[in-house]
Protein backbone atom coordinates (compact mmCIF):
# COMPACT_ATOMS: atom_id res chain seq x y z
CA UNK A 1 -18.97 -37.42 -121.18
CA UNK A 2 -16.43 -34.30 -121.11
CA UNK A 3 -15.17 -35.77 -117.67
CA UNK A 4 -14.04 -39.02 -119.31
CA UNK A 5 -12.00 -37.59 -121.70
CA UNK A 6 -10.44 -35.11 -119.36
CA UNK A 7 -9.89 -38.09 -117.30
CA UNK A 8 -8.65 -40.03 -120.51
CA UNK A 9 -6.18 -37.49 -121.52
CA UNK A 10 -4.84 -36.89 -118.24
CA UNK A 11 -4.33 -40.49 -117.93
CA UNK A 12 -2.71 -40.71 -121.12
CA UNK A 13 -0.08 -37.68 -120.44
CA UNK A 14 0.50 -39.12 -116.99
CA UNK A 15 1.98 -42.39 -118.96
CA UNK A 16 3.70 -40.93 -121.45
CA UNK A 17 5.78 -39.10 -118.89
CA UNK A 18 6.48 -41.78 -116.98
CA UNK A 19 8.09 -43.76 -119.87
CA UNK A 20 9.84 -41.05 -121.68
CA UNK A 21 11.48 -40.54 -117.90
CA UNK A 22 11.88 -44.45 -117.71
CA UNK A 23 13.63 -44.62 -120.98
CA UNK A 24 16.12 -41.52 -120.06
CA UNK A 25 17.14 -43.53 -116.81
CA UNK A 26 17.91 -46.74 -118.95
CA UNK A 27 19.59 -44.69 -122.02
CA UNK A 28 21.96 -42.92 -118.82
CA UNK A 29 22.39 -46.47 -116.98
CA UNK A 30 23.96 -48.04 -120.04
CA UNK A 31 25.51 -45.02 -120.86
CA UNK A 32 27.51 -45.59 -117.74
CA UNK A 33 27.99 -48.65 -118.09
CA UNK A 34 29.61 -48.47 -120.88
CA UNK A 35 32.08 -45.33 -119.66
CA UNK A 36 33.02 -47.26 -116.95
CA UNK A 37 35.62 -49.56 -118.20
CA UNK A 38 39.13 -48.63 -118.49
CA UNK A 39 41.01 -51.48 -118.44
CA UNK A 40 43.87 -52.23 -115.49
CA UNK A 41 43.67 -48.70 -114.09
CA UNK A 42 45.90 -47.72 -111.30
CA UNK A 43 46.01 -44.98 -109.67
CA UNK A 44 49.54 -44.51 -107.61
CA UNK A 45 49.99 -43.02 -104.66
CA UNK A 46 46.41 -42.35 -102.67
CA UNK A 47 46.50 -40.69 -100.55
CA UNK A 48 49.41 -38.59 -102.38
CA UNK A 49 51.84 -36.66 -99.91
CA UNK A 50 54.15 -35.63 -102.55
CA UNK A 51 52.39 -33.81 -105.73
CA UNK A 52 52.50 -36.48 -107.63
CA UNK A 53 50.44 -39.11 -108.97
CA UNK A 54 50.93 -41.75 -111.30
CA UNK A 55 47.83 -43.45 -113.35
CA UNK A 56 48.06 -45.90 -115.22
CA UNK A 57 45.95 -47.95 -117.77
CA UNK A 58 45.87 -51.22 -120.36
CA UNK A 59 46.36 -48.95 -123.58
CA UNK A 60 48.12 -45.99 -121.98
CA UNK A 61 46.58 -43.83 -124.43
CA UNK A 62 45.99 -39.84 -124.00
CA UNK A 63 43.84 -38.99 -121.05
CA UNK A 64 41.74 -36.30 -120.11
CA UNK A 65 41.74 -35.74 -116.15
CA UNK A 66 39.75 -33.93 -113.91
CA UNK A 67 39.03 -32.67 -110.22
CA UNK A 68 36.37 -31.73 -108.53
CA UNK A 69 36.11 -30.93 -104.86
CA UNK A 70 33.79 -32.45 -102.51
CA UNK A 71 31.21 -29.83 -103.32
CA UNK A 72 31.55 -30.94 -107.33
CA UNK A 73 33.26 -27.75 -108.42
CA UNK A 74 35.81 -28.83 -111.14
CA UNK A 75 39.11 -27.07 -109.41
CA UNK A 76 41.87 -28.66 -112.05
CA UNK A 77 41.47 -29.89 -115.49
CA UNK A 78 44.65 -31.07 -117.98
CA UNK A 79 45.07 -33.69 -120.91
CA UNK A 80 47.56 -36.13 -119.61
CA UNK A 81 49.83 -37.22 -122.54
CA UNK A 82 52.43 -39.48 -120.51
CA UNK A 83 51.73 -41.40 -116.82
CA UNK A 84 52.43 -38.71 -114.41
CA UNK A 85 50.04 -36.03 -112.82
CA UNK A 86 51.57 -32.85 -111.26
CA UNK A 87 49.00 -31.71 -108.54
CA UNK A 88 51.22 -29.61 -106.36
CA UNK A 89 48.69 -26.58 -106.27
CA UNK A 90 45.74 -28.51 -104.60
CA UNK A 91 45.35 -28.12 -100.86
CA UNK A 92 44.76 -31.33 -98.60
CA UNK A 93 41.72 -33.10 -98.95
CA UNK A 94 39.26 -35.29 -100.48
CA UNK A 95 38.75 -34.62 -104.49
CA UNK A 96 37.36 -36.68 -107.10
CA UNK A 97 39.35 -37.95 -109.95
CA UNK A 98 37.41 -38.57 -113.31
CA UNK A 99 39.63 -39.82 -116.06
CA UNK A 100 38.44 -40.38 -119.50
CA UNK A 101 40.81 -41.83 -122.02
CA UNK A 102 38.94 -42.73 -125.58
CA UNK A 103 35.32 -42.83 -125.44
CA UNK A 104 36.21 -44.87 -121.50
CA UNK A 105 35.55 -42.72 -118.12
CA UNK A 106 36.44 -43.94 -114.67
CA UNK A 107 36.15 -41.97 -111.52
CA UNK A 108 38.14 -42.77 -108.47
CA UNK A 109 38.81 -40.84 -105.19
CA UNK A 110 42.06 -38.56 -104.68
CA UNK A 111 43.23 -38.19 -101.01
CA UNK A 112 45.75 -34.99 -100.87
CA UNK A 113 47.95 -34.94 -97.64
């Protein structure tokens, strides 16, 4: 009798876990999907050969940028109050761009020649 409600608990704990963990995956995929929409982004030039890049978006409002190298180490970080990004310190490579403006985030990559 002891077994079954070993066995019944177990069971029990097993499920639980599996939806709480369910539920987290669907609360983060429509999480994303929601952060994933600015509006007529453009991203100007990529690759970029001359320290400059240019984004822009529908509202043009205040944006917060970010870039991480390939490894995911954040290497530059700056609030972007007008349409041009000064990114003469990074070395050539592959980065990733993450640009949030609002409660909107977009990530795009950045090619450095």
């Amino acid at each position: 009798m002891k077994k079954n409600y070993i066995f019944k608990l177990l069971f029990l704990m097993m499920l639980f876990v599996s939806l709480s963990s369910y539920a987290q995956s669907n609360n983060a995929l429509a999480h994303n999907d929601q952060t994933e929409n600015i509006e007529n982004l453009n991203i100007f030039p990529n690759p970029v050969s001359n320290g400059k890049v240019f984004i822009y978006t529908k509202l043009n409002l205040t944006k917060r940028i970010e870039i991480y190298d390939v490894l995911g180490k954040k290497i530059f970080s700056q609030m972007l109050y007008g349409k041009e990004l000064k990114i003469n310190d990074l070395n050539p490579g592959v980065y990733i761009l993450k640009i949030k403006e609002g409660e909107l985030s977009a990530t795009r990559k950045l090619v450095v020649r």
